[in-house]
PDB file of N, CA and C in Angstrom:
ATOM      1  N   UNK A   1     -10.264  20.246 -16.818  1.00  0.00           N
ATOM      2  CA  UNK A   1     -10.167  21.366 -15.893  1.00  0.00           C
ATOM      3  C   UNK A   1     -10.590  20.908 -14.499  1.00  0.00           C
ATOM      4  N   UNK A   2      -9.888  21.628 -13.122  1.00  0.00           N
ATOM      5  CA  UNK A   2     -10.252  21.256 -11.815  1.00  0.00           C
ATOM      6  C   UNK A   2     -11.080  21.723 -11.583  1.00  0.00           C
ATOM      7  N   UNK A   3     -12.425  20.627 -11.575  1.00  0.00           N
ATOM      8  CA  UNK A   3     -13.860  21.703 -11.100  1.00  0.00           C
ATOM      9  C   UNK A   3     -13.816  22.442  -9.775  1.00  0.00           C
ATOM     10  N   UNK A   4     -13.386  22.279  -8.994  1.00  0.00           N
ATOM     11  CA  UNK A   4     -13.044  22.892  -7.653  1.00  0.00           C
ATOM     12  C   UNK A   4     -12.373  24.132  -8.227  1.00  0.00           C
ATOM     13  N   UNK A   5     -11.828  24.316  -8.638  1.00  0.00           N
ATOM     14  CA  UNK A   5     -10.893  25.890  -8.927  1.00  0.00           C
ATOM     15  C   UNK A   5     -11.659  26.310 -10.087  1.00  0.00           C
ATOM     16  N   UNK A   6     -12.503  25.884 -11.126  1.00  0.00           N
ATOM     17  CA  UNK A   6     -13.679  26.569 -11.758  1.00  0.00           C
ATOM     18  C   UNK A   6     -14.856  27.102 -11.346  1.00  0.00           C
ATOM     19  N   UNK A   7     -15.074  26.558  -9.676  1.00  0.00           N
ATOM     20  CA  UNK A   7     -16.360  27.187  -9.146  1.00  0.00           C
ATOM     21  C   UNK A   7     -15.413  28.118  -8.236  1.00  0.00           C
ATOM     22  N   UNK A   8     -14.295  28.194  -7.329  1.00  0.00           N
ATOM     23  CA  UNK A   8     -13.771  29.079  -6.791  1.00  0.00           C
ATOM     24  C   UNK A   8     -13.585  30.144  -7.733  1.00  0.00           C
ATOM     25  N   UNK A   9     -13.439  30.092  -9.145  1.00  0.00           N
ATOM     26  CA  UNK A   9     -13.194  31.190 -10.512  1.00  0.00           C
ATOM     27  C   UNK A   9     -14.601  31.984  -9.994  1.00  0.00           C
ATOM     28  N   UNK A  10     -15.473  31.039 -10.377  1.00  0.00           N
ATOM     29  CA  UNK A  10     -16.725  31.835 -10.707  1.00  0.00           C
ATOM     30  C   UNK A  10     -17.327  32.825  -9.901  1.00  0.00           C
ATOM     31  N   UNK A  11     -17.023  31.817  -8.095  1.00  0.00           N
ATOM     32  CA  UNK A  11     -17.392  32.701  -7.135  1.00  0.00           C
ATOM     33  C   UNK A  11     -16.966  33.740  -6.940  1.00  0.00           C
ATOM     34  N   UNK A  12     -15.668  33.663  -7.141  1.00  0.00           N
ATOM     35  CA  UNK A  12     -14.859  34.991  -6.687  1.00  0.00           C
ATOM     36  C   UNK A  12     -15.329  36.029  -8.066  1.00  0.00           C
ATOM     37  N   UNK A  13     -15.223  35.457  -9.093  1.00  0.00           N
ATOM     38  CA  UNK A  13     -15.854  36.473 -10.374  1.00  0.00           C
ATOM     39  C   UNK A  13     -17.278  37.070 -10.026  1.00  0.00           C
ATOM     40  N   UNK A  14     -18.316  36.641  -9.818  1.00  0.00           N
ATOM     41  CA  UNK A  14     -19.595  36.697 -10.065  1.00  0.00           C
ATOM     42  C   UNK A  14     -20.360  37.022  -8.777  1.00  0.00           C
ATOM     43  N   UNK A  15     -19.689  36.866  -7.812  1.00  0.00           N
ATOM     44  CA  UNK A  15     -20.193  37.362  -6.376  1.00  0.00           C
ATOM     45  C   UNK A  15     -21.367  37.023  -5.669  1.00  0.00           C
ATOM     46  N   UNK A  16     -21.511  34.980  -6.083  1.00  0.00           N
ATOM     47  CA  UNK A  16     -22.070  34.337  -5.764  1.00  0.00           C
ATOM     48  C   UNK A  16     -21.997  32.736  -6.266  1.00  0.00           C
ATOM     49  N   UNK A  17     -22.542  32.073  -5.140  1.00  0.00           N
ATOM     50  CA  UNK A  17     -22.414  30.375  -5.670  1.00  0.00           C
ATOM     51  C   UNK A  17     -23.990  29.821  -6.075  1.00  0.00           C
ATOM     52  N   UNK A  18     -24.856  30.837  -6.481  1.00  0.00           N
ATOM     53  CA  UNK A  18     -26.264  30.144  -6.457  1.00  0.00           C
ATOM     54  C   UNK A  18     -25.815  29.801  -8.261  1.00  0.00           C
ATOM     55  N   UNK A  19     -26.342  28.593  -8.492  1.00  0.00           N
ATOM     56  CA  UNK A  19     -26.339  28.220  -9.830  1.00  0.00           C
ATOM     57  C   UNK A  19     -27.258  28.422 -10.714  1.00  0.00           C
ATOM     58  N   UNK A  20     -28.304  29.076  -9.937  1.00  0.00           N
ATOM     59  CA  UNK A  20     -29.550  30.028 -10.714  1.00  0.00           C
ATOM     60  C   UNK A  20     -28.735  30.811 -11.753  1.00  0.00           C
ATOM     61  N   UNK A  21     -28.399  31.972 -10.495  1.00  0.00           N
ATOM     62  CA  UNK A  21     -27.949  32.968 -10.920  1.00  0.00           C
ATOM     63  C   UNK A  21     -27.009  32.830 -11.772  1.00  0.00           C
ATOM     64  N   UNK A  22     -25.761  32.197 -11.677  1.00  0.00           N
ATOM     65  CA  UNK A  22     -24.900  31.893 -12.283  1.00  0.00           C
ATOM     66  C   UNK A  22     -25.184  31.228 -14.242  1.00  0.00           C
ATOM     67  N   UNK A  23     -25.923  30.574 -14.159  1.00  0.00           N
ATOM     68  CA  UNK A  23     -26.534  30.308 -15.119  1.00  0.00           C
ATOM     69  C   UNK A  23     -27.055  31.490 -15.627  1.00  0.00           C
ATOM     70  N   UNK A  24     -27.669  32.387 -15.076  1.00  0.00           N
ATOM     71  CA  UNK A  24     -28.172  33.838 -15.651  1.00  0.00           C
ATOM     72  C   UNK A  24     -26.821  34.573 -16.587  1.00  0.00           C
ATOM     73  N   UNK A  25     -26.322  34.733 -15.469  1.00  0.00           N
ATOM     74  CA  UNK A  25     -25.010  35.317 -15.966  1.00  0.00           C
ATOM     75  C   UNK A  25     -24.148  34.430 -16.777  1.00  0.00           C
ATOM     76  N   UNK A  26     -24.132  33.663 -16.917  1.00  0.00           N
ATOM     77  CA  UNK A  26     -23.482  33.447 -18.153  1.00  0.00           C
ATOM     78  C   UNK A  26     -24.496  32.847 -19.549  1.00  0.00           C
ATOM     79  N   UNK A  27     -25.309  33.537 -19.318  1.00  0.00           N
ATOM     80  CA  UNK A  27     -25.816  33.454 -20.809  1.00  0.00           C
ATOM     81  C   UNK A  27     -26.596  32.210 -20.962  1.00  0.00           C
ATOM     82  N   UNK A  28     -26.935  30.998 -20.061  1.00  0.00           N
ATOM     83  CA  UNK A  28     -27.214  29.986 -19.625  1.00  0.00           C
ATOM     84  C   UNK A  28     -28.632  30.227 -19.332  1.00  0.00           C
ATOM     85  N   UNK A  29     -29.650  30.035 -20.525  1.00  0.00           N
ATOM     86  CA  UNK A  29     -31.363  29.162 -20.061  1.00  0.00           C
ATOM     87  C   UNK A  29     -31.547  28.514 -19.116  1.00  0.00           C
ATOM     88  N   UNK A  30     -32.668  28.716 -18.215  1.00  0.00           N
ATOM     89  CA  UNK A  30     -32.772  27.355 -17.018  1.00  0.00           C
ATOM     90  C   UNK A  30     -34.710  27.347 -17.630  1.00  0.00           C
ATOM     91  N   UNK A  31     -34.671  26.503 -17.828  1.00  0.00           N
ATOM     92  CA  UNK A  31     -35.969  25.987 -18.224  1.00  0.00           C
ATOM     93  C   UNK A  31     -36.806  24.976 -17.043  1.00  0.00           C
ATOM     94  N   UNK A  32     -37.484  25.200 -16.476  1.00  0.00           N
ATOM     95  CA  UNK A  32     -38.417  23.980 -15.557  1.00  0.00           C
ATOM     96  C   UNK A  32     -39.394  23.656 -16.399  1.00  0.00           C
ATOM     97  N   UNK A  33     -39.357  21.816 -16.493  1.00  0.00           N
ATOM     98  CA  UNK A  33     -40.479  21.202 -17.512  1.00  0.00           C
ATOM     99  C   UNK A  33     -40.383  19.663 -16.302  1.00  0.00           C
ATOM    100  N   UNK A  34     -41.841  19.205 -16.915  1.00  0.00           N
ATOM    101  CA  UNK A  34     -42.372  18.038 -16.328  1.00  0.00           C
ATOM    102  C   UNK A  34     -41.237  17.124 -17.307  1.00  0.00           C
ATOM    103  N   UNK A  35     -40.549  16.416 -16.693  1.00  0.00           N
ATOM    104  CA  UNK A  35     -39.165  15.219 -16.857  1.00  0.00           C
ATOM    105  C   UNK A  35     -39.614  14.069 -16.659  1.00  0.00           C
ATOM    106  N   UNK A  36     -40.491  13.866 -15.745  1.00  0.00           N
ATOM    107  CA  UNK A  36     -40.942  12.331 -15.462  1.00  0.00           C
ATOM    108  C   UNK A  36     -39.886  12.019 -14.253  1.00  0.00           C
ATOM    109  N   UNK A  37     -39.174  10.661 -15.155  1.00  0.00           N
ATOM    110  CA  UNK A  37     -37.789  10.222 -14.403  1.00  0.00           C
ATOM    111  C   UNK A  37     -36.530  10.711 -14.636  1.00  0.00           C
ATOM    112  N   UNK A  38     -36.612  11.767 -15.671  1.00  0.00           N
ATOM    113  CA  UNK A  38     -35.163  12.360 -15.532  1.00  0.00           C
ATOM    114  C   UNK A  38     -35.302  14.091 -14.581  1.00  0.00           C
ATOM    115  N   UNK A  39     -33.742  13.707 -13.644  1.00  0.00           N
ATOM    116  CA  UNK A  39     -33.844  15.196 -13.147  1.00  0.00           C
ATOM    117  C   UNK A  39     -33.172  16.466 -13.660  1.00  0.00           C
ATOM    118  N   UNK A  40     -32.898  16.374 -14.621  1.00  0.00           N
ATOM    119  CA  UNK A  40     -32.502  17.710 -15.443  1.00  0.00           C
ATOM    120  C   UNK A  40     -31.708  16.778 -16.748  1.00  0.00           C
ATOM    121  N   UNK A  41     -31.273  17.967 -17.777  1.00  0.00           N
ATOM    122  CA  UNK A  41     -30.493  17.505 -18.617  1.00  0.00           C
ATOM    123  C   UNK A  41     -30.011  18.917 -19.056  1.00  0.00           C
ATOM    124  N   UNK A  42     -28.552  18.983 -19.940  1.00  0.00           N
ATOM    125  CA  UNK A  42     -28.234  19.689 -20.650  1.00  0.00           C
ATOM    126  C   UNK A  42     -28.096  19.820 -21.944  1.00  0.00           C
ATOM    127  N   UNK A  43     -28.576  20.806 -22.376  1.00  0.00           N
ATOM    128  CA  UNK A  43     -28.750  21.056 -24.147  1.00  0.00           C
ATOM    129  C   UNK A  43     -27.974  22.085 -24.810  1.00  0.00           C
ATOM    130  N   UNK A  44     -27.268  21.363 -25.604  1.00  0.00           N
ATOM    131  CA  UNK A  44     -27.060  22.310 -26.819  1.00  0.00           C
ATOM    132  C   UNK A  44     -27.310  22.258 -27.562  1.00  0.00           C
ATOM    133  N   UNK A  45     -27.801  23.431 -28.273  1.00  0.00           N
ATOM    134  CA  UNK A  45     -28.320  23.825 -29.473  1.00  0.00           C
ATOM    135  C   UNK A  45     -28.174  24.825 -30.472  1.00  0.00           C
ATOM    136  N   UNK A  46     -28.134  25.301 -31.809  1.00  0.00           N
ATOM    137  CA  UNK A  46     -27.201  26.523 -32.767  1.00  0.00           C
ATOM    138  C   UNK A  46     -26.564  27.446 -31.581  1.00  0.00           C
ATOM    139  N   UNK A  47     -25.973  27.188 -30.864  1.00  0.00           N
ATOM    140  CA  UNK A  47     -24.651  27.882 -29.831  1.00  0.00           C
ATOM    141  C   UNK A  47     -25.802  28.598 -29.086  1.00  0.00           C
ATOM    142  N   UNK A  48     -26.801  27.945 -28.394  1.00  0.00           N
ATOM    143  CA  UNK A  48     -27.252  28.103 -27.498  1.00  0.00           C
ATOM    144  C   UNK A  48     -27.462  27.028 -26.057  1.00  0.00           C
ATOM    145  N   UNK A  49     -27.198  27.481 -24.718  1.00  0.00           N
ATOM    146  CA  UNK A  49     -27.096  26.896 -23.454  1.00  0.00           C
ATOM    147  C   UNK A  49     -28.648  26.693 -23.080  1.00  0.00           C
ATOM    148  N   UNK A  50     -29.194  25.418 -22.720  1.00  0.00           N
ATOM    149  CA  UNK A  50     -30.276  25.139 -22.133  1.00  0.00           C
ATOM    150  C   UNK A  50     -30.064  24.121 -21.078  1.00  0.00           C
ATOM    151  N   UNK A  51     -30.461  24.459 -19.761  1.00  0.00           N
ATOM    152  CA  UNK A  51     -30.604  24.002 -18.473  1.00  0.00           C
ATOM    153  C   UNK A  51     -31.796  23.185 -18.552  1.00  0.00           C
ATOM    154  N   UNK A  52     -32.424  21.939 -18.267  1.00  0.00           N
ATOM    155  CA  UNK A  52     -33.746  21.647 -17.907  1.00  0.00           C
ATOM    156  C   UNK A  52     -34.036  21.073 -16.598  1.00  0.00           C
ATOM    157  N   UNK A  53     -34.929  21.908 -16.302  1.00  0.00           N
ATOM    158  CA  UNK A  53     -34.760  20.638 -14.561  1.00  0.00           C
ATOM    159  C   UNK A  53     -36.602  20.401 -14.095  1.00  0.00           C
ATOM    160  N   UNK A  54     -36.314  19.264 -13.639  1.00  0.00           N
ATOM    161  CA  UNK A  54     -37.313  18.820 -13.459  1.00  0.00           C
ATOM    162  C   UNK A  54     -38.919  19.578 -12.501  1.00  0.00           C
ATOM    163  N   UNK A  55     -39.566  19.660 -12.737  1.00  0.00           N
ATOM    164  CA  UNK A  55     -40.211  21.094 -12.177  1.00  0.00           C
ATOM    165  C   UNK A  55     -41.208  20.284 -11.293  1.00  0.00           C
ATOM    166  N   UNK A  56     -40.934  18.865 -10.822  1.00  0.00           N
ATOM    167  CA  UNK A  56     -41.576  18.641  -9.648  1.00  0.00           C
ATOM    168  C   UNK A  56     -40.671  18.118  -8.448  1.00  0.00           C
ATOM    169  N   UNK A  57     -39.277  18.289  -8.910  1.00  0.00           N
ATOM    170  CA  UNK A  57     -38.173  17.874  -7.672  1.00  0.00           C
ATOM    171  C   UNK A  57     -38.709  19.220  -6.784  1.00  0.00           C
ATOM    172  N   UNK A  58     -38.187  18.927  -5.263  1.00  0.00           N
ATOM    173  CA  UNK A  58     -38.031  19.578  -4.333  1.00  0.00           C
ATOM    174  C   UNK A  58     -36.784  20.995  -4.320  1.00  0.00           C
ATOM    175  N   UNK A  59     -37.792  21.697  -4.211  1.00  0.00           N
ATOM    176  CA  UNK A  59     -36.347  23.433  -4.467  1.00  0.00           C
ATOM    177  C   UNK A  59     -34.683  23.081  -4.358  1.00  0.00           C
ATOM    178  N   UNK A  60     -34.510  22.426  -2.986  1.00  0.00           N
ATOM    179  CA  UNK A  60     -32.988  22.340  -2.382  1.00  0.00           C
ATOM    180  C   UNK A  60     -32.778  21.216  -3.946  1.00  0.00           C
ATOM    181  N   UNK A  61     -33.278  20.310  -4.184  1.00  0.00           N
ATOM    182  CA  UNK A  61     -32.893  19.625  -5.351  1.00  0.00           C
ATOM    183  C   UNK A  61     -32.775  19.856  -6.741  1.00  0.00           C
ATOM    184  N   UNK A  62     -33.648  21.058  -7.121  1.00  0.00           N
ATOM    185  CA  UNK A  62     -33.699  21.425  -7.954  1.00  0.00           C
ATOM    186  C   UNK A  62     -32.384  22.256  -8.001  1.00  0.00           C
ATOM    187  N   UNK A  63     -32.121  23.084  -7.041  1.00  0.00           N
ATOM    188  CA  UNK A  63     -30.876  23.508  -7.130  1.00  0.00           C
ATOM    189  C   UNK A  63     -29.302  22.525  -7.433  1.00  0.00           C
ATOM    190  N   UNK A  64     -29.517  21.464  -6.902  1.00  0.00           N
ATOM    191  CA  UNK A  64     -28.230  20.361  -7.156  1.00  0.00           C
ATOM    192  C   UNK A  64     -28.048  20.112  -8.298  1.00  0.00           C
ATOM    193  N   UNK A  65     -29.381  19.657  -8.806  1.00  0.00           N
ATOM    194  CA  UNK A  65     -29.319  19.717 -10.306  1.00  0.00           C
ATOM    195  C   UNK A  65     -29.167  20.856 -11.365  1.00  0.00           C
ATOM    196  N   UNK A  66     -29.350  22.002 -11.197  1.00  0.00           N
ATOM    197  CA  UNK A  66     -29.225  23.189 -11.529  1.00  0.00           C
ATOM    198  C   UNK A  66     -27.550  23.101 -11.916  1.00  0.00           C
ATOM    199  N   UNK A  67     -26.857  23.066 -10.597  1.00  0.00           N
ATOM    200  CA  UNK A  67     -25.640  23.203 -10.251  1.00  0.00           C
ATOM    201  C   UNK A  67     -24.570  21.769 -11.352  1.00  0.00           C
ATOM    202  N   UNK A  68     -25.094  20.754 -11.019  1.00  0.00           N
ATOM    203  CA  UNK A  68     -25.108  19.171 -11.921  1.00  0.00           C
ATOM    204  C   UNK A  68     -24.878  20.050 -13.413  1.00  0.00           C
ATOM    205  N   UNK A  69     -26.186  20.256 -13.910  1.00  0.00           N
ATOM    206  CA  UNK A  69     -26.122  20.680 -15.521  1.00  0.00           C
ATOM    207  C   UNK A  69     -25.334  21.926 -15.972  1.00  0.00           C
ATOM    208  N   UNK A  70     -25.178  22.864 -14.989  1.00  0.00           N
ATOM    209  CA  UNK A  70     -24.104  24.242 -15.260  1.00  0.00           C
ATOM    210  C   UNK A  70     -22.626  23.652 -15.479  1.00  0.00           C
ATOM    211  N   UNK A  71     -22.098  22.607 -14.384  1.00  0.00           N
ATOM    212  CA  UNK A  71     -20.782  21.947 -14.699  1.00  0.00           C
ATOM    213  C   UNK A  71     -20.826  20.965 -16.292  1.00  0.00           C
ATOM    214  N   UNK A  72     -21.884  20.179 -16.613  1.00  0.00           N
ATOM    215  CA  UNK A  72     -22.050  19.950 -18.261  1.00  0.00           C
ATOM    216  C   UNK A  72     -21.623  20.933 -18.977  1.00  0.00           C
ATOM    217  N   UNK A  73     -22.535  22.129 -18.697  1.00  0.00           N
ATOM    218  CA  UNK A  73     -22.436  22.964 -19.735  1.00  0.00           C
ATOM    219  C   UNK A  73     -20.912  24.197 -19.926  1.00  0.00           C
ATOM    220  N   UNK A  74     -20.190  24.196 -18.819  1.00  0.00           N
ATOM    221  CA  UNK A  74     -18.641  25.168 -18.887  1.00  0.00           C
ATOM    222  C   UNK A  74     -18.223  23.681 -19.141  1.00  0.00           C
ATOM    223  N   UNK A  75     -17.879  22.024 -18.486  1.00  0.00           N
ATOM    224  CA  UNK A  75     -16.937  21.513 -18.953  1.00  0.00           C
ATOM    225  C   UNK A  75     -17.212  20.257 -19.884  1.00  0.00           C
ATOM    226  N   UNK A  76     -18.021  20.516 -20.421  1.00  0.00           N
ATOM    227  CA  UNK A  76     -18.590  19.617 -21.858  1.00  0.00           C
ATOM    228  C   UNK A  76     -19.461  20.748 -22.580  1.00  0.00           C
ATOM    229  N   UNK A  77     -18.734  21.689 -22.956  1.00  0.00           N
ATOM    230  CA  UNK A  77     -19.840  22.734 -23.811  1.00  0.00           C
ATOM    231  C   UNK A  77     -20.671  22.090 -24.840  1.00  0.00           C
ATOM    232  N   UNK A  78     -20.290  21.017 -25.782  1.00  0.00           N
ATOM    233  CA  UNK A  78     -21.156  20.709 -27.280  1.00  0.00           C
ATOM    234  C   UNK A  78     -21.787  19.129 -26.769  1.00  0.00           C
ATOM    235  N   UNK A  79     -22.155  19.041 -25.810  1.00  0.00           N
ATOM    236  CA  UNK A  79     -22.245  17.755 -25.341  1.00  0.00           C
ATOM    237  C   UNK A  79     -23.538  17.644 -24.815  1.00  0.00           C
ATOM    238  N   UNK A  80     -24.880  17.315 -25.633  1.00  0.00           N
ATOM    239  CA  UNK A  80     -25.658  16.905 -24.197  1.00  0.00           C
ATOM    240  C   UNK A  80     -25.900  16.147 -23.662  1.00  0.00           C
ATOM    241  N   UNK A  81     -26.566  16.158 -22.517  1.00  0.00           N
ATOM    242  CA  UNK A  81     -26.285  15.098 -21.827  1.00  0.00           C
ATOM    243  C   UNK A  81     -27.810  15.013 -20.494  1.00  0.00           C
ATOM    244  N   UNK A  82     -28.170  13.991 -19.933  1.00  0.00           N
ATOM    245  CA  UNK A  82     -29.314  13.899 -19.204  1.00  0.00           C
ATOM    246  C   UNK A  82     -28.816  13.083 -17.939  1.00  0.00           C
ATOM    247  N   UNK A  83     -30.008  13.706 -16.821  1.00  0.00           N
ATOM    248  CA  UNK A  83     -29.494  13.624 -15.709  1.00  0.00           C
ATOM    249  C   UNK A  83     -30.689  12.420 -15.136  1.00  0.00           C
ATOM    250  N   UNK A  84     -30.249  11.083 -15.107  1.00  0.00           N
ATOM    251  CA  UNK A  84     -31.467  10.273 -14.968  1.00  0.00           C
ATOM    252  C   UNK A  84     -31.766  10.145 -13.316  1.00  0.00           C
ATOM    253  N   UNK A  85     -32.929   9.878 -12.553  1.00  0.00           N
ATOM    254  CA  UNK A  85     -33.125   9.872 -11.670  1.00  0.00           C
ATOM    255  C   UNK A  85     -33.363   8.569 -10.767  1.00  0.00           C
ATOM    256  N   UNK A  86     -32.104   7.864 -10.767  1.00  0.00           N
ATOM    257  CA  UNK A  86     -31.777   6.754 -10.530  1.00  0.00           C
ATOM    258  C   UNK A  86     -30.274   6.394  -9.889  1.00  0.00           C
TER     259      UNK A  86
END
């Protein structure tokens, strides 16, 4: 799928581009935990969405990554996957 025309979907659906929120709304956990060296990862689990992001990155970053693990999770749904900080 064209991620560019999946976040234009969403925006125009959801009546915003924050990936907080967006994650809210679709049913999507955002969890902040001490990561070390990784800056987020995505989890799946019995058909549940978990966000993790690193809870000592800087806000504006925490959001990138936010945004990073929401695209895992619509275009690799059963897949997890970690976001190393490197």
């Amino acid at each position: 799928m064209n991620v560019k025309k999946l976040v234009k979907r969403l925006v125009k659906k959801y009546g915003t581009n924050d990936p907080f929120a967006l994650c809210g709304l679709l049913g999507i956990t955002v969890r902040f935990n001490d990561l070390v060296s990784v800056r987020g990862m995505y989890q799946h689990e019995l058909r549940k969405k978990i966000v993790h992001i690193n809870s000592s990155l800087e806000p504006h970053v925490q959001r990138q990554v936010c945004a990073h693990e929401l695209g895992h999770a619509l275009l690799h749904k059963k897949i997890n996957t970690v976001f190393w900080d490197t």
